[in-house]
N, C-alpha and C. Protein backbone atom coordinates (compact mmCIF):
# COMPACT_ATOMS: atom_id res chain seq x y z
N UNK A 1 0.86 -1.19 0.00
CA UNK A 1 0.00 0.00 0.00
C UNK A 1 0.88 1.23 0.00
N UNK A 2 0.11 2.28 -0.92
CA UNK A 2 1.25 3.24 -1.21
C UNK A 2 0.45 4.20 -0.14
N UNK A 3 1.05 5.24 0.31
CA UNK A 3 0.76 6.78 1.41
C UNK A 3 0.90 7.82 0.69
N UNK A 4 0.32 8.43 1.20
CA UNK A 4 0.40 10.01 1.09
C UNK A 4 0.58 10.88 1.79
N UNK A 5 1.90 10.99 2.66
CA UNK A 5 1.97 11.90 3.32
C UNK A 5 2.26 13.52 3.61
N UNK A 6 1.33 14.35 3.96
CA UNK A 6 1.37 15.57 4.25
C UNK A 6 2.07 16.61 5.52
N UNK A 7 2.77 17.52 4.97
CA UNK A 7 3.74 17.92 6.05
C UNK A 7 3.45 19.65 6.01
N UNK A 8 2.49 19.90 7.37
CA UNK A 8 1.40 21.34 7.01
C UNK A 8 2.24 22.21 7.99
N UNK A 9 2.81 23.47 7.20
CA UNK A 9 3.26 24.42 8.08
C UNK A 9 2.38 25.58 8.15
N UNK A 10 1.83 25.97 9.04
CA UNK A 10 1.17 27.32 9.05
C UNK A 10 1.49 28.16 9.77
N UNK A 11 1.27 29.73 9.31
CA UNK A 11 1.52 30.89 10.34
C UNK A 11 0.49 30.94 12.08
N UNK A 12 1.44 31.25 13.16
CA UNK A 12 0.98 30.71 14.31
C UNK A 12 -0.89 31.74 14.45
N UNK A 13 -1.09 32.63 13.61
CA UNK A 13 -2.15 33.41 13.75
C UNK A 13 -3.03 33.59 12.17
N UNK A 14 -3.97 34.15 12.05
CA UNK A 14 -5.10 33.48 13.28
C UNK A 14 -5.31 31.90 12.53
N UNK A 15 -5.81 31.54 14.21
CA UNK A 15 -5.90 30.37 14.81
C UNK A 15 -7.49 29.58 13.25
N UNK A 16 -8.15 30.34 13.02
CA UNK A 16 -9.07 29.41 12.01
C UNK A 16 -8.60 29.19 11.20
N UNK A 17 -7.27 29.64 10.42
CA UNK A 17 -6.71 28.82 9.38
C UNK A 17 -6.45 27.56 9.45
N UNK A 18 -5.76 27.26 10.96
CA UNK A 18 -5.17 26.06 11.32
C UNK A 18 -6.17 25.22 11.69
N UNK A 19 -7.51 25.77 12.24
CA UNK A 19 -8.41 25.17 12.13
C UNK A 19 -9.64 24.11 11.31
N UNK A 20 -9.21 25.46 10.26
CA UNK A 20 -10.12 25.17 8.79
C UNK A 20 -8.88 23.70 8.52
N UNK A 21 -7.95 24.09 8.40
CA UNK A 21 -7.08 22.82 7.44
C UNK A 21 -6.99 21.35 8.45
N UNK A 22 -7.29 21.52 9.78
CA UNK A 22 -7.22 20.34 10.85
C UNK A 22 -8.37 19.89 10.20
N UNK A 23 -9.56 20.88 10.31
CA UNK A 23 -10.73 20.50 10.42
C UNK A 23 -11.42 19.42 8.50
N UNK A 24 -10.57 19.97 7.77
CA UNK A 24 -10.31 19.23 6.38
C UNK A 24 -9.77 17.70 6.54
N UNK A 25 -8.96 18.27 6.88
CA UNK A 25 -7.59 16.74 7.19
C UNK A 25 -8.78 15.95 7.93
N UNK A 26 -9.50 16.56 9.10
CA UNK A 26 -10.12 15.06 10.14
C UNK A 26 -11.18 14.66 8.89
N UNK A 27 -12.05 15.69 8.27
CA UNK A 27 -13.28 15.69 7.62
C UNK A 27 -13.00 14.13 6.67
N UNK A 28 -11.71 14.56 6.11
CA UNK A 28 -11.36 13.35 4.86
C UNK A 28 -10.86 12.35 5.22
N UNK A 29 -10.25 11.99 6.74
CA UNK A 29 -10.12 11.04 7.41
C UNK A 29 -8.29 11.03 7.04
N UNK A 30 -7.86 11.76 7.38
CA UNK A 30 -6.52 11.47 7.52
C UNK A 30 -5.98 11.09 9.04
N UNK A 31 -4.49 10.90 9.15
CA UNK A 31 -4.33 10.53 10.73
C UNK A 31 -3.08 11.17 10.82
N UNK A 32 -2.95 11.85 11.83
CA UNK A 32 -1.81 12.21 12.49
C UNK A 32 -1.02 11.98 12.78
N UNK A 33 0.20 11.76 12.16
CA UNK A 33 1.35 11.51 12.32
C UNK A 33 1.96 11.90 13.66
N UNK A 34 1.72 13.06 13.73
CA UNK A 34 2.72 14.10 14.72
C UNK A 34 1.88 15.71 14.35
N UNK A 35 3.00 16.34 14.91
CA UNK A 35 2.69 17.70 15.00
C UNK A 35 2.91 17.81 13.01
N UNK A 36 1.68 18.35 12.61
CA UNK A 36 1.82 19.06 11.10
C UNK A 36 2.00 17.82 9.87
N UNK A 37 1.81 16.60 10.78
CA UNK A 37 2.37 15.64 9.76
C UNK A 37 0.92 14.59 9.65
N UNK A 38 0.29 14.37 8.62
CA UNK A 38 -1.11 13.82 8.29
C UNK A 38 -0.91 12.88 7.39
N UNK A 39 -1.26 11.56 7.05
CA UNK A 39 -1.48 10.71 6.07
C UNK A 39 -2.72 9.87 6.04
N UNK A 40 -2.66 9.22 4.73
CA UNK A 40 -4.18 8.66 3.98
C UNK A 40 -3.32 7.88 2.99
N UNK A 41 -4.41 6.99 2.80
CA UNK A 41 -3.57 5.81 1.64
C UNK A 41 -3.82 6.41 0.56
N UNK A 42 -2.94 6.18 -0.49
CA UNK A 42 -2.73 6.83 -1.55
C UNK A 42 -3.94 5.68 -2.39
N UNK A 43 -4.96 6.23 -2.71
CA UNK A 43 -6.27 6.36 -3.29
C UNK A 43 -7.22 7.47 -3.71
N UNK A 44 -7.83 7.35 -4.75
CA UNK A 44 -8.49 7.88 -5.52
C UNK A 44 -9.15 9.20 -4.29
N UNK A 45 -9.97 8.28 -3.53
CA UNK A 45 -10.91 9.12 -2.51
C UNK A 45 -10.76 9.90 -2.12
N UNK A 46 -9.41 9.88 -1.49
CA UNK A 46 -8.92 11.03 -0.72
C UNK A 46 -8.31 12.13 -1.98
N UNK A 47 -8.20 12.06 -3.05
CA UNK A 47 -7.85 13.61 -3.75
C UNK A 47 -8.18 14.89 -4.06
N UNK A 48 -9.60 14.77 -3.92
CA UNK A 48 -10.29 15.80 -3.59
C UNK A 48 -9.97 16.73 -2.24
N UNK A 49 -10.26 15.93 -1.39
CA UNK A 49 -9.73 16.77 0.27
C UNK A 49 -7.97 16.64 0.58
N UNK A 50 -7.43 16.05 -0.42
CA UNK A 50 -5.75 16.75 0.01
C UNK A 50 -5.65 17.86 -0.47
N UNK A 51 -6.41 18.06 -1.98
CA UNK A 51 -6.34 19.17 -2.50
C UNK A 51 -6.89 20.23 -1.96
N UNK A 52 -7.90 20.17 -1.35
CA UNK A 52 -8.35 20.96 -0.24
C UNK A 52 -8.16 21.62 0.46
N UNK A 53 -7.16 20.63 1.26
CA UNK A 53 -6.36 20.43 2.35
C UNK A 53 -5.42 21.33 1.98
N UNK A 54 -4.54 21.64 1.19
CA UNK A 54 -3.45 22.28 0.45
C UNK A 54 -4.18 23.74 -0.14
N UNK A 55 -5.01 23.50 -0.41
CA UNK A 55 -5.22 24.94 -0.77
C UNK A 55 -5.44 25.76 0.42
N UNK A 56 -6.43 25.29 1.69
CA UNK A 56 -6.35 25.78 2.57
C UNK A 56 -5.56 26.79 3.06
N UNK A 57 -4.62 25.95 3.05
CA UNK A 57 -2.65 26.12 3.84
C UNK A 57 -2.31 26.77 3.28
N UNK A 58 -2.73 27.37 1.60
CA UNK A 58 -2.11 28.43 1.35
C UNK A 58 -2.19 29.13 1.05
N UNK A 59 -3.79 29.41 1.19
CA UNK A 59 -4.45 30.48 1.55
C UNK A 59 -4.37 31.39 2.92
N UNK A 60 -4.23 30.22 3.72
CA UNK A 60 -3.59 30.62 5.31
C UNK A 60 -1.72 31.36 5.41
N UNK A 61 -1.62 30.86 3.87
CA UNK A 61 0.08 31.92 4.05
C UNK A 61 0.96 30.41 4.53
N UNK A 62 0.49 29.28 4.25
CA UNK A 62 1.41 28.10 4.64
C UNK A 62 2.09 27.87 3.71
N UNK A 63 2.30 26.19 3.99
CA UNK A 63 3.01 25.29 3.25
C UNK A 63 2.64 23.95 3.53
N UNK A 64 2.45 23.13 2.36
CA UNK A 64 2.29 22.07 2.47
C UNK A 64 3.28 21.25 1.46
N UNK A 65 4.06 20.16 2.20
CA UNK A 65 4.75 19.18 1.66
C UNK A 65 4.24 17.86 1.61
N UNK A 66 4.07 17.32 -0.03
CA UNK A 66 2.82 16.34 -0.05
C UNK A 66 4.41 15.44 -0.81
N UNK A 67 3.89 13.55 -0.05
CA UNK A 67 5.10 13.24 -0.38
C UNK A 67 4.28 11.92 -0.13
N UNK A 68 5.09 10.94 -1.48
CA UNK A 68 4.38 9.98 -1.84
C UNK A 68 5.50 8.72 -0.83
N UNK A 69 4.55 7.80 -0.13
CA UNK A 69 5.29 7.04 0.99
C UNK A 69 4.93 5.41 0.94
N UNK A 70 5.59 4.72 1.67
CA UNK A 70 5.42 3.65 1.92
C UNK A 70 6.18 3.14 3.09
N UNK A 71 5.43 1.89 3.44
CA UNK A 71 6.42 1.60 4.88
C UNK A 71 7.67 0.94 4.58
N UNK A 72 8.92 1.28 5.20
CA UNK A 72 10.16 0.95 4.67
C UNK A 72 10.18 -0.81 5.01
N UNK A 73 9.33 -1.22 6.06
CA UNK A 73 9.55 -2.82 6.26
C UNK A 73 8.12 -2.82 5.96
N UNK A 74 7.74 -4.34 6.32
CA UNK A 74 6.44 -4.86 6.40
C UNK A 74 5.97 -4.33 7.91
N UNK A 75 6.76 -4.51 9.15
CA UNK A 75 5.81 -3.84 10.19
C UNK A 75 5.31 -2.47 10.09
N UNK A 76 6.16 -1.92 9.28
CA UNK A 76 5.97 -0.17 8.87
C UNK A 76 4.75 -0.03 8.39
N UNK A 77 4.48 -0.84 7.84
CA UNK A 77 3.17 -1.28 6.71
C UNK A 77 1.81 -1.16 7.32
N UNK A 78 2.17 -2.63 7.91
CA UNK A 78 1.50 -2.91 9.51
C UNK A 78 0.91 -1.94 10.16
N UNK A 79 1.62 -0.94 10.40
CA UNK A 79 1.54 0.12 11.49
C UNK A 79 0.79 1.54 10.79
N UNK A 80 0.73 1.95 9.67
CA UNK A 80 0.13 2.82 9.12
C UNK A 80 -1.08 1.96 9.10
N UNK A 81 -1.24 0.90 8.53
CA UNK A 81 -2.93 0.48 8.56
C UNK A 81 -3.53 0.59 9.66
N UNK A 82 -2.85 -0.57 10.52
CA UNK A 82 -3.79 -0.29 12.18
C UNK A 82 -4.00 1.22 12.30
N UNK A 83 -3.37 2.54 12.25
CA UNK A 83 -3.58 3.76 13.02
C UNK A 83 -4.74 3.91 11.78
N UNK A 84 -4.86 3.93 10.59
CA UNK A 84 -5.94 4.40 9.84
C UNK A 84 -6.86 3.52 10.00
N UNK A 85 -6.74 2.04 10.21
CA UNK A 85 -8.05 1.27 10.95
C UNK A 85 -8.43 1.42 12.16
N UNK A 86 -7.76 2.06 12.87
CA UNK A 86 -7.80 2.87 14.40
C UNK A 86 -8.99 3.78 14.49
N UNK A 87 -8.52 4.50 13.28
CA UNK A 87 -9.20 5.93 13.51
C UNK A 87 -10.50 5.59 12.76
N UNK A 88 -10.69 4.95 11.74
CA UNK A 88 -12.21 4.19 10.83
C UNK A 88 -13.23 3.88 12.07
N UNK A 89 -11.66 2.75 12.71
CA UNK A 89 -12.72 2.27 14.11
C UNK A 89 -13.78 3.45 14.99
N UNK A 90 -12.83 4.18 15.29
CA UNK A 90 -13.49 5.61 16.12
C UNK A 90 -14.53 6.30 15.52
N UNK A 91 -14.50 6.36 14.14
CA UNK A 91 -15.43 6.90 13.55
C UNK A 91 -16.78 6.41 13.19
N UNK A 92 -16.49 5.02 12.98
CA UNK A 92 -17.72 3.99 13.07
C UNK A 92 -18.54 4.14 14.33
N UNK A 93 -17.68 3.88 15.78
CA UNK A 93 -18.15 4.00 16.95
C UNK A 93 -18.64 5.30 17.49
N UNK A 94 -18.35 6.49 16.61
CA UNK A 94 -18.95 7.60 16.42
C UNK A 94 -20.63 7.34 15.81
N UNK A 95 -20.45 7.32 15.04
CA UNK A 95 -21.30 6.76 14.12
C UNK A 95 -22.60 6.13 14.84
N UNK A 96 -22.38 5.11 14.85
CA UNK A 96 -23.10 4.04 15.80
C UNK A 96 -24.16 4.48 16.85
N UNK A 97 -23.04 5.45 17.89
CA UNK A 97 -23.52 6.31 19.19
C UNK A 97 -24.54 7.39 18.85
N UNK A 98 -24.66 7.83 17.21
CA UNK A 98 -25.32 8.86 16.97
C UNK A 98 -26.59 8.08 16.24
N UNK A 99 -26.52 7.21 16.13
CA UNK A 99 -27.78 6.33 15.71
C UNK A 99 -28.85 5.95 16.75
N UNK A 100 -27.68 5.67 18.03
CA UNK A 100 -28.63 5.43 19.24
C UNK A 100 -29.05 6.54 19.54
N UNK A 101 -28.71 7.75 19.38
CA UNK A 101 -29.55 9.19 20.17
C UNK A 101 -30.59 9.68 18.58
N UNK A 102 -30.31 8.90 17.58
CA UNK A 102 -31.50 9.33 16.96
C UNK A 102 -32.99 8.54 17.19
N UNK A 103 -32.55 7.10 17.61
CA UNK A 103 -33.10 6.43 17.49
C UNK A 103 -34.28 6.57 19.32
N UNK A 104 -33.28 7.43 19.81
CA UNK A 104 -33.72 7.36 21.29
C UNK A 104 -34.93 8.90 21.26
N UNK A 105 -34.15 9.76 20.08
CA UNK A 105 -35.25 10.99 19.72
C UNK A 105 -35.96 10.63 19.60
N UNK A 106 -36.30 9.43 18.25
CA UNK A 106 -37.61 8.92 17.74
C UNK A 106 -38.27 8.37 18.71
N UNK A 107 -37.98 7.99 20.05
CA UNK A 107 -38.81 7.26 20.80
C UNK A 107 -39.01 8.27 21.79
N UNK A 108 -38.66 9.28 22.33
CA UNK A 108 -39.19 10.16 22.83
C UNK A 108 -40.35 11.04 22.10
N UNK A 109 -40.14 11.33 21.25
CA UNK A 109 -41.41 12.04 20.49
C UNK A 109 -42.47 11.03 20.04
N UNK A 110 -42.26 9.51 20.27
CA UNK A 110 -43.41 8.45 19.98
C UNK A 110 -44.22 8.36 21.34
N UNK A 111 -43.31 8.27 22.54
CA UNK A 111 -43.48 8.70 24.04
C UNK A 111 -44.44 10.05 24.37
N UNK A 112 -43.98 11.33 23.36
CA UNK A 112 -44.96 11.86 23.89
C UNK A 112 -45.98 12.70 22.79
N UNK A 113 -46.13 11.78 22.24
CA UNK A 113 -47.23 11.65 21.14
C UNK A 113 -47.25 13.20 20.33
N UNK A 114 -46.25 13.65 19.83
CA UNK A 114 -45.51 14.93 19.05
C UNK A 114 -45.43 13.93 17.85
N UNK A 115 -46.95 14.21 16.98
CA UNK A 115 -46.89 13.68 15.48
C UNK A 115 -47.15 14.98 14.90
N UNK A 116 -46.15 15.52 14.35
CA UNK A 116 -46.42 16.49 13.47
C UNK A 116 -45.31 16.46 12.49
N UNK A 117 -46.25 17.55 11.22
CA UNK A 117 -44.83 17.09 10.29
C UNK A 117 -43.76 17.94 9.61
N UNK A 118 -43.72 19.02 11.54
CA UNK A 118 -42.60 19.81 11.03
C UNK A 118 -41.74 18.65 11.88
N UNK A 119 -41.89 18.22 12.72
CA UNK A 119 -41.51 17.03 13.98
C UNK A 119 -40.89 15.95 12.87
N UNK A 120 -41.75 15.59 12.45
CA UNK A 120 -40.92 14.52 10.81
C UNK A 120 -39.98 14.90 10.04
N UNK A 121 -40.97 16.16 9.13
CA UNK A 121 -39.40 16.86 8.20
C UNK A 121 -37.87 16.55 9.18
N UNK A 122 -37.78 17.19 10.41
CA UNK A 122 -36.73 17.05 11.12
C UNK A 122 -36.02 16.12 11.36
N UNK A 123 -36.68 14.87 12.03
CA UNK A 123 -36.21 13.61 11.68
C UNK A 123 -36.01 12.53 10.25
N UNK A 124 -36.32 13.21 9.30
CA UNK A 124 -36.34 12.85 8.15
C UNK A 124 -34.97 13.59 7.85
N UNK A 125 -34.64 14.83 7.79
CA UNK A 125 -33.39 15.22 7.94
C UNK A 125 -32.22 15.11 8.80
N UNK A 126 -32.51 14.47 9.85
CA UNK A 126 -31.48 13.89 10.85
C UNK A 126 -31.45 12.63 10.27
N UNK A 127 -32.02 11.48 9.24
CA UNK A 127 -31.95 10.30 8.78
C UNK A 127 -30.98 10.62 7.71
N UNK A 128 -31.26 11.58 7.07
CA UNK A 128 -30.78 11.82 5.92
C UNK A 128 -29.16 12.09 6.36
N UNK A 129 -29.00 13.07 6.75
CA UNK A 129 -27.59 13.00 7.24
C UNK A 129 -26.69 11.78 8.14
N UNK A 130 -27.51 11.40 8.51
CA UNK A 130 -27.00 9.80 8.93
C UNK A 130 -26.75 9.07 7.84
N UNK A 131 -27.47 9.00 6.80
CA UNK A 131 -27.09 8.40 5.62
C UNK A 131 -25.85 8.96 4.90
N UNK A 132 -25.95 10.31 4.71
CA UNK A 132 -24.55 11.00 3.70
C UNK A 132 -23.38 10.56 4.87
N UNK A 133 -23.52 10.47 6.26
CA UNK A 133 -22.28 10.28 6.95
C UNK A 133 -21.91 8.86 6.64
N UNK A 134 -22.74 7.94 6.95
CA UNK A 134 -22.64 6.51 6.67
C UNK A 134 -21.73 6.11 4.84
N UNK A 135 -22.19 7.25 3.93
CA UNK A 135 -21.39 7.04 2.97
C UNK A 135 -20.27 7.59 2.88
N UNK A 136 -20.24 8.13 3.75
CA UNK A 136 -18.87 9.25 3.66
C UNK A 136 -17.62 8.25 4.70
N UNK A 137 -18.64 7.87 5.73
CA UNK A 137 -17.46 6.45 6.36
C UNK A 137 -17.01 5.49 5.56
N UNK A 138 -18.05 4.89 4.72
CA UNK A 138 -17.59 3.79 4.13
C UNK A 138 -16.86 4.10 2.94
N UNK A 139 -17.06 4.78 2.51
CA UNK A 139 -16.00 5.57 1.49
C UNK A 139 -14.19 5.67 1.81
N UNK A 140 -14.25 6.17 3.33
CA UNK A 140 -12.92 6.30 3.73
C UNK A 140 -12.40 5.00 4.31
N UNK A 141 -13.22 3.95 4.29
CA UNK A 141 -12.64 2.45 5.17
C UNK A 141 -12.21 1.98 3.69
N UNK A 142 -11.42 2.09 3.55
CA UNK A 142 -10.72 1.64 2.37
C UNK A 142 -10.10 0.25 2.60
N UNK A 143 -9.70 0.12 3.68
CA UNK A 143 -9.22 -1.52 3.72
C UNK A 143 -10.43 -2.27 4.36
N UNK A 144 -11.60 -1.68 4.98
CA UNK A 144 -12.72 -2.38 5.03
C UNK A 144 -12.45 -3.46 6.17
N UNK A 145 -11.95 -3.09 6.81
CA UNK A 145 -11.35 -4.51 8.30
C UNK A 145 -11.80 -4.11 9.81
N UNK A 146 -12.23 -2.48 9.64
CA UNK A 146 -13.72 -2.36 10.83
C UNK A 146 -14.66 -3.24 11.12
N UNK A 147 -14.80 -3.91 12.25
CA UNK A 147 -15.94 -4.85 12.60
C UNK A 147 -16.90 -3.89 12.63
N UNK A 148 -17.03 -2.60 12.76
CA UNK A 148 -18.06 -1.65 13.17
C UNK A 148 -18.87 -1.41 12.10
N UNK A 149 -18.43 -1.60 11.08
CA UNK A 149 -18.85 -1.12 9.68
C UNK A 149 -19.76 -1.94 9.78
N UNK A 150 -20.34 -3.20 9.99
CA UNK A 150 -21.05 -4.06 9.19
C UNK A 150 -22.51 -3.42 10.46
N UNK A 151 -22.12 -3.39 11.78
CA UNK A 151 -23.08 -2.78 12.40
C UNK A 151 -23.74 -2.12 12.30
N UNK A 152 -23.34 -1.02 11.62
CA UNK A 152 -23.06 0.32 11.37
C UNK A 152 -24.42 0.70 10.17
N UNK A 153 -24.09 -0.18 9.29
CA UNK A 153 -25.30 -0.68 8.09
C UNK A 153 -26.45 -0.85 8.84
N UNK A 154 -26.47 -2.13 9.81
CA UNK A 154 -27.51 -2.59 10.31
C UNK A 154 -28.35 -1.37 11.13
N UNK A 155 -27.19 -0.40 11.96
CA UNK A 155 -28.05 0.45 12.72
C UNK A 155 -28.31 1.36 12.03
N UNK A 156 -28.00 1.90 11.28
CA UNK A 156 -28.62 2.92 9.73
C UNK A 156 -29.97 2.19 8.87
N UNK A 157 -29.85 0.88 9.11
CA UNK A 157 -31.07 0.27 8.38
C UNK A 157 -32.14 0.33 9.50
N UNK A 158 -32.12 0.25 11.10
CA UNK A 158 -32.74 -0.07 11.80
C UNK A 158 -33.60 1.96 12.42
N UNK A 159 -32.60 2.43 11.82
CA UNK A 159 -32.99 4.07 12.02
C UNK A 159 -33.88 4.35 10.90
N UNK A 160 -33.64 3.85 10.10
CA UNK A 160 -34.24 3.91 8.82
C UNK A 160 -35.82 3.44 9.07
N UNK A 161 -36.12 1.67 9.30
CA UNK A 161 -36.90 1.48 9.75
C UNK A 161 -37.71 2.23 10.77
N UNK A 162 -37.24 2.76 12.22
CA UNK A 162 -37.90 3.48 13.57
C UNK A 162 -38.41 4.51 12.53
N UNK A 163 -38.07 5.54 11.38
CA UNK A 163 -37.94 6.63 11.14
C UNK A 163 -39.41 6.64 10.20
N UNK A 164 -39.51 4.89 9.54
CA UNK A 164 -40.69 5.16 8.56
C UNK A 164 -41.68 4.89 9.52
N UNK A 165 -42.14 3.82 11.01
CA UNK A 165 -42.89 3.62 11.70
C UNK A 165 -43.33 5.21 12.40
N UNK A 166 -41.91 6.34 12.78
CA UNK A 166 -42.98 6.97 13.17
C UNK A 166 -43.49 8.10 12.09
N UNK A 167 -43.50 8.00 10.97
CA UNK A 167 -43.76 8.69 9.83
C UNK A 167 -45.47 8.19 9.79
N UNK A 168 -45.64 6.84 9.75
CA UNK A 168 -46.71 6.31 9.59
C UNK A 168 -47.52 6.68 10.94
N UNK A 169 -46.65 7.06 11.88
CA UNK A 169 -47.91 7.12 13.52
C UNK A 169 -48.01 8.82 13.26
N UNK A 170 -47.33 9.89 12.89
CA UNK A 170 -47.49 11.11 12.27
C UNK A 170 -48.69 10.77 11.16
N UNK A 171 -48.82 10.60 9.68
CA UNK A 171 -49.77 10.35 9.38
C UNK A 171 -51.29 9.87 9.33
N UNK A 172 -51.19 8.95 10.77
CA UNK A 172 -52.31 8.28 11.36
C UNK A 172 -52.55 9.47 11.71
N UNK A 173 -52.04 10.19 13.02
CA UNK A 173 -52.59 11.01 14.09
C UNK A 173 -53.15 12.40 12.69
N UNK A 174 -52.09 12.88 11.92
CA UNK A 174 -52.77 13.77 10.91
C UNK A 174 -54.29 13.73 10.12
N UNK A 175 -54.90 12.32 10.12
CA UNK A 175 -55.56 11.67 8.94
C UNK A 175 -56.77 11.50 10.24
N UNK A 176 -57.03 11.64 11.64
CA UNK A 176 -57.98 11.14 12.60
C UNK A 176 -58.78 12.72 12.72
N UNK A 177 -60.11 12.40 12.78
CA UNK A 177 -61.05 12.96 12.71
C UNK A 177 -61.02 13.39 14.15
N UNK A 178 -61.35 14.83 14.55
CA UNK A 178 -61.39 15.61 15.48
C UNK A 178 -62.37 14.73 17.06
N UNK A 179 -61.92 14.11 17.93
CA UNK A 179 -63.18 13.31 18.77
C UNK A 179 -63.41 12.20 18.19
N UNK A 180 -62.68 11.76 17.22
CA UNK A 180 -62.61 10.25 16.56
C UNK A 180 -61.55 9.26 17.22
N UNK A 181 -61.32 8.33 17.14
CA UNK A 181 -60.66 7.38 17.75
C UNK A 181 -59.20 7.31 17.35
């Protein structure tokens, strides 16, 4: 597996430059080397947000040194995957945790019988972005060796599901005749 490693110098002020370009680098799933030093496997996916990433930096008055890598042994190898299957991991388990608090919304507003369909639109848009994140993870698991991932599906399918049941208890309660049952 080939790398891509990035070596980001920026001016110490102001602080949102360095922000904006951290905040790129985490967005596209790179990992931290060290101080200023970021890599991603050298793949298609990530070229969009190095480029990004780089323009950022020099717009901020930086520098970026982009440098094509590999691990000098096989444990070297080793060791860049685990930290980028490290960080997939974290992000999955990110992931995951935000499924249970959608899924725990939907049951509070089923709890207290809030069928309306500005109440839906909302959760229909909190599904939705669960979905663009869910592709945006699996996009960056490039070696695909997250156990979390396969969960991850399931609890996006299972949000999915809670999300059309209370769509349908919103429509019931919309569709009942005033003193009707």
């Amino acid at each position: 597996m080939r790398w891509v490693v990035l070596l980001v110098r920026l001016p110490a002020g102001p602080s949102r430059h360095r922000v904006a370009v951290w905040r790129e680098l985490r967005r596209l799933g790179a990992v931290s080397l060290g101080q200023g030093a970021w890599t991603v496997p050298d793949v298609p996916v990530f070229a969009d947000g190095l480029a990004r990433a780089v323009e950022l930096a020099g717009t901020a008055g930086g520098e970026v040194v982009v440098l094509d890598a590999a691990g000098r042994t096989p444990a070297d190898s080793e060791r860049l995957q685990a930290m980028f299957t490290a960080a997939r991991r974290d992000d999955w388990t990110e992931f995951l945790a935000d499924c249970g608090k959608y899924e725990e919304e939907l049951a509070k507003e089923i709890k207290q019988a809030k069928f309306t369909l500005a109440e839906l639109e909302e959760e229909e848009q909190s599904l939705e972005r669960l979905r663009r994140w869910h592709r945006a993870l699996t996009a960056r698991d490039v070696f695909g060796t997250a156990p979390e991932a396969g969960q991850a599906a399931e609890r996006l399918a299972a949000c999915a599901a809670a999300c059309e049941d209370y769509a349908e208890r919103v429509f019931t309660a919309l569709h009942q005749s005033p003193g009707g049952p």
